[in-house]
Protein backbone atom coordinates (compact mmCIF):
# COMPACT_ATOMS: atom_id res chain seq x y z
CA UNK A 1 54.29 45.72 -20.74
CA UNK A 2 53.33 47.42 -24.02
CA UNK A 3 50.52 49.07 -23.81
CA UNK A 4 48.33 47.87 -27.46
CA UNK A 5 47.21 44.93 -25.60
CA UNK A 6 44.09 45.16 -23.41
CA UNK A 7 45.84 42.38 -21.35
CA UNK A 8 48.93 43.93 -20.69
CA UNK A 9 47.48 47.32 -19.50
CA UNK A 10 45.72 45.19 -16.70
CA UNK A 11 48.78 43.53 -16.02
CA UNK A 12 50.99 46.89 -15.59
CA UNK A 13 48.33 48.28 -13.11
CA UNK A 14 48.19 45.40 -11.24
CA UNK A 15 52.26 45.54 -10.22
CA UNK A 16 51.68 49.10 -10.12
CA UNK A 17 49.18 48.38 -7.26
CA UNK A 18 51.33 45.35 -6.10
CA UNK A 19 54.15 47.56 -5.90
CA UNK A 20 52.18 50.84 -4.29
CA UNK A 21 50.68 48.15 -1.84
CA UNK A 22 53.77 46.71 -0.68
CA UNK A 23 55.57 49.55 0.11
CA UNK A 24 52.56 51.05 2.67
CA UNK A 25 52.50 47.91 4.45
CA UNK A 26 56.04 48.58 4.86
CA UNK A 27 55.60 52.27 5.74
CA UNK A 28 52.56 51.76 8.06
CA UNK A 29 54.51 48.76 9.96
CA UNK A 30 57.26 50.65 10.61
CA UNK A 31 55.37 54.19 11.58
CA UNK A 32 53.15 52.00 13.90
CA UNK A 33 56.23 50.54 15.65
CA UNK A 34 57.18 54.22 16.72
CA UNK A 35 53.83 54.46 18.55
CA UNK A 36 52.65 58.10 17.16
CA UNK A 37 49.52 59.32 16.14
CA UNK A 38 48.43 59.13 12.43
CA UNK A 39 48.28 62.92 11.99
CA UNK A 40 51.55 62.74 12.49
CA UNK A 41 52.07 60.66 9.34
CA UNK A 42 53.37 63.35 7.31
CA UNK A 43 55.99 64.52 10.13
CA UNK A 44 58.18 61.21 9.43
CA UNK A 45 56.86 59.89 5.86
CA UNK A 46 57.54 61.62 2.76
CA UNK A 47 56.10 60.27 -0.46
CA UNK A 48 57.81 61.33 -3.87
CA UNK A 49 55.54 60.13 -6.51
CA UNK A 50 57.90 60.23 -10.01
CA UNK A 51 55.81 60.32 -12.64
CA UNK A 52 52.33 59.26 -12.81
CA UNK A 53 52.85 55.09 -12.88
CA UNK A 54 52.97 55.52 -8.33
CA UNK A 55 49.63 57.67 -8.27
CA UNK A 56 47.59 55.25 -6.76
CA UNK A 57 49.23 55.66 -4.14
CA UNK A 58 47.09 58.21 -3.25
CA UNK A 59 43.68 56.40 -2.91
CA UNK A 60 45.39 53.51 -1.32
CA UNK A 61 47.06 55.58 1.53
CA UNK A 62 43.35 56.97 1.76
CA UNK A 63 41.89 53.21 1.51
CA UNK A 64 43.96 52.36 4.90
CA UNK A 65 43.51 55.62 6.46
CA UNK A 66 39.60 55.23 6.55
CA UNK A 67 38.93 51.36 6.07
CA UNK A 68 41.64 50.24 8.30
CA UNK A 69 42.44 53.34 11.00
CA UNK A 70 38.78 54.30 10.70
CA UNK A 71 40.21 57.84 10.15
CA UNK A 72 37.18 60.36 8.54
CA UNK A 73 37.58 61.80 5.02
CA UNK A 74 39.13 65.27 6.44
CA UNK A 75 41.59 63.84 8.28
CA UNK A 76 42.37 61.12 6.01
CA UNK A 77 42.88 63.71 2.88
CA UNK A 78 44.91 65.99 5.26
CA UNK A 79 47.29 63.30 5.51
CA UNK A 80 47.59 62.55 2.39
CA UNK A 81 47.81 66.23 1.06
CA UNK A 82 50.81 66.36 3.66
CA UNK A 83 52.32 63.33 2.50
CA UNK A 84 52.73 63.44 -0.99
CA UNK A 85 55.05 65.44 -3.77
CA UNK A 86 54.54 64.91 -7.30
CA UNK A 87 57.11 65.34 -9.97
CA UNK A 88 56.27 65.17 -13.70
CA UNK A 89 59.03 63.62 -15.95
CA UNK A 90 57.40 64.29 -19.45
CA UNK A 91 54.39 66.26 -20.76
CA UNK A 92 54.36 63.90 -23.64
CA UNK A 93 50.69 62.74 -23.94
CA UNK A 94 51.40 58.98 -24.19
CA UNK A 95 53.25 59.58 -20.93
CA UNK A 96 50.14 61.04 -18.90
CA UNK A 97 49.17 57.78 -17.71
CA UNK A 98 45.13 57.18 -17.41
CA UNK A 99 42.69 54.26 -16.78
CA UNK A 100 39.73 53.08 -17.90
CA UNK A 101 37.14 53.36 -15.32
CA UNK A 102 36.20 50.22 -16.19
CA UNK A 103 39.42 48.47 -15.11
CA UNK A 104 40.23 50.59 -12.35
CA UNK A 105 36.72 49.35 -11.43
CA UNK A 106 37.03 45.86 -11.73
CA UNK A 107 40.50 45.40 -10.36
CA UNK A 108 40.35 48.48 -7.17
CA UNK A 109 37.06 49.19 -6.95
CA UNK A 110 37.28 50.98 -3.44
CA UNK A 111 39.87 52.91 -4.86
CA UNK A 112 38.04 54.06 -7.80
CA UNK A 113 35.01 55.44 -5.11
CA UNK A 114 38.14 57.37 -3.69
CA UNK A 115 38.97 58.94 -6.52
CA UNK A 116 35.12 59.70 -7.09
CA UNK A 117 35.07 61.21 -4.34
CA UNK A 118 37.89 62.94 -4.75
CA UNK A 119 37.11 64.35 -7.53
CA UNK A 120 33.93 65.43 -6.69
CA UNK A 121 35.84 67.30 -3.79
CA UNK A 122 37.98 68.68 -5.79
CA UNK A 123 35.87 70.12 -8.31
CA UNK A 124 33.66 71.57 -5.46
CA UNK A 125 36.46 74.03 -5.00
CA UNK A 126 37.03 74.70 -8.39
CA UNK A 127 33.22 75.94 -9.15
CA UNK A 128 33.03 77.65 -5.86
CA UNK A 129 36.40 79.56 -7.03
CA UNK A 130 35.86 80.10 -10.82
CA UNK A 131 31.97 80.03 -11.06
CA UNK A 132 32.36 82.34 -14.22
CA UNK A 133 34.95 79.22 -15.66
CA UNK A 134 32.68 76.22 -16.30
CA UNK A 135 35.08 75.32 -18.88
CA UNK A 136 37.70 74.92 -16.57
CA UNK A 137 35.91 71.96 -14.81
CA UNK A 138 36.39 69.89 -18.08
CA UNK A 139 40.00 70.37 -18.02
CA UNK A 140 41.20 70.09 -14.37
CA UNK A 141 38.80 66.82 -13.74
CA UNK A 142 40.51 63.87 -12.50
CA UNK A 143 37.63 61.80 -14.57
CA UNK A 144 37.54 62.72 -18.35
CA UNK A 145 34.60 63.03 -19.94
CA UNK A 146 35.19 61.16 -22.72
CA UNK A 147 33.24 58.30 -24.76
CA UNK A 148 35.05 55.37 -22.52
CA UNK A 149 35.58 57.25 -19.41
CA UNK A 150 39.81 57.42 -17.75
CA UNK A 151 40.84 58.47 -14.60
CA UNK A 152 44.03 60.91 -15.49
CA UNK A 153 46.63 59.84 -12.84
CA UNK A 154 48.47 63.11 -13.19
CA UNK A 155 45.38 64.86 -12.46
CA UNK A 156 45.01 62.97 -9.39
CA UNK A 157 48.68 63.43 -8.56
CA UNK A 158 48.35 67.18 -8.92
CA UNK A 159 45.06 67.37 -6.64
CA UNK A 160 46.61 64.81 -4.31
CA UNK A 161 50.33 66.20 -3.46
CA UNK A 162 51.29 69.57 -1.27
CA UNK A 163 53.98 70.32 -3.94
CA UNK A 164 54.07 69.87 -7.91
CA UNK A 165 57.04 70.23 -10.09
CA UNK A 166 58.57 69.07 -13.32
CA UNK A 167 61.58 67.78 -13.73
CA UNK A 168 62.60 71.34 -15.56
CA UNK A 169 61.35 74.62 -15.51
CA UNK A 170 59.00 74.45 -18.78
CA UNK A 171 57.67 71.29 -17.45
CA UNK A 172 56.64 72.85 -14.21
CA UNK A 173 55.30 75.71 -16.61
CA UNK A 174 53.34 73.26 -18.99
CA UNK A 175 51.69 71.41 -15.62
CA UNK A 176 50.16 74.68 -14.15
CA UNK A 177 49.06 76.35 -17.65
CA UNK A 178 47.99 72.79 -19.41
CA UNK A 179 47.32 70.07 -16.67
């Protein structure tokens, strides 16, 4: 759906959810049926996330990992980290999906504490490795700032995959100097 209607934005995260949610039922079903431990996840799952519209994956694989395995954080966001490769299509800014943390609120609230916390996590390691860069915090933050606060998905794609890459070279370049 287009995007200028308030309406429609719910309605294209909700079958992105539907979608995301789907698909690890699937995944976790069959992984289950081979009888191996959850660490080993990443061994015989790999999860290409193409563009930003799949990046909720991310906080639902964590969702299940902790609320339904009753993994821990660590382990959970080991997983994950191992499980997960992002590839950016388009820099264009329209394409850089984000959502309101109102909606992502009221429609996945659990996952919207995951990304929190992730975020908080996240930027953690950021001040403990560029303490002189407070800038920098602004920029890499899943969460914007802004006036109506938005969860940047590729943010959360970056922080959340073991490898990054754009589709071409200069993208690749653009997500490590820009995103």
């Amino acid at each position: 759906p287009r995007d200028d209607v308030p309406q429609n934005r719910e309605l294209r995260l909700k079958q992105q959810y539907f979608f995301v949610a789907a698909t690890f039922q699937d995944i976790m079903r069959r992984f289950k049926k081979r009888g191996l431990p959850l660490r080993e996840l990443p061994e015989t799952v790999a999860i290409q996330l193409n563009d930003t519209h799949p990046a909720i994956a991310i906080p639902e694989l964590m969702r299940l990992l902790m609320d339904d395995e009753g993994l821990g954080w660590e382990e959970a966001w080991d997983i994950c980290g191992r499980t997960f490769a992002y590839t950016n299509h388009t820099v264009l800014p329209e394409a850089m999906e984000s959502w309101t943390v109102d909606l992502l609120g009221r429609l996945l609230p659990r996952h919207l504490e995951i990304i929190r916390e992730i975020d908080r996590r996240f930027l953690e390691q950021i001040r403990n490795s560029h303490p002189d860069d407070p800038a920098l915090l602004k920029r890499v933050s899943i969460l914007s700032d802004e006036v109506s606060q938005t969860v940047r998905m590729a943010h959360l794609a970056v922080v959340g995959s073991h490898t990054v890459n754009g589709v071409a070279d200069l993208h690749s370049r653009i997500l490590k100097q820009d995103i």
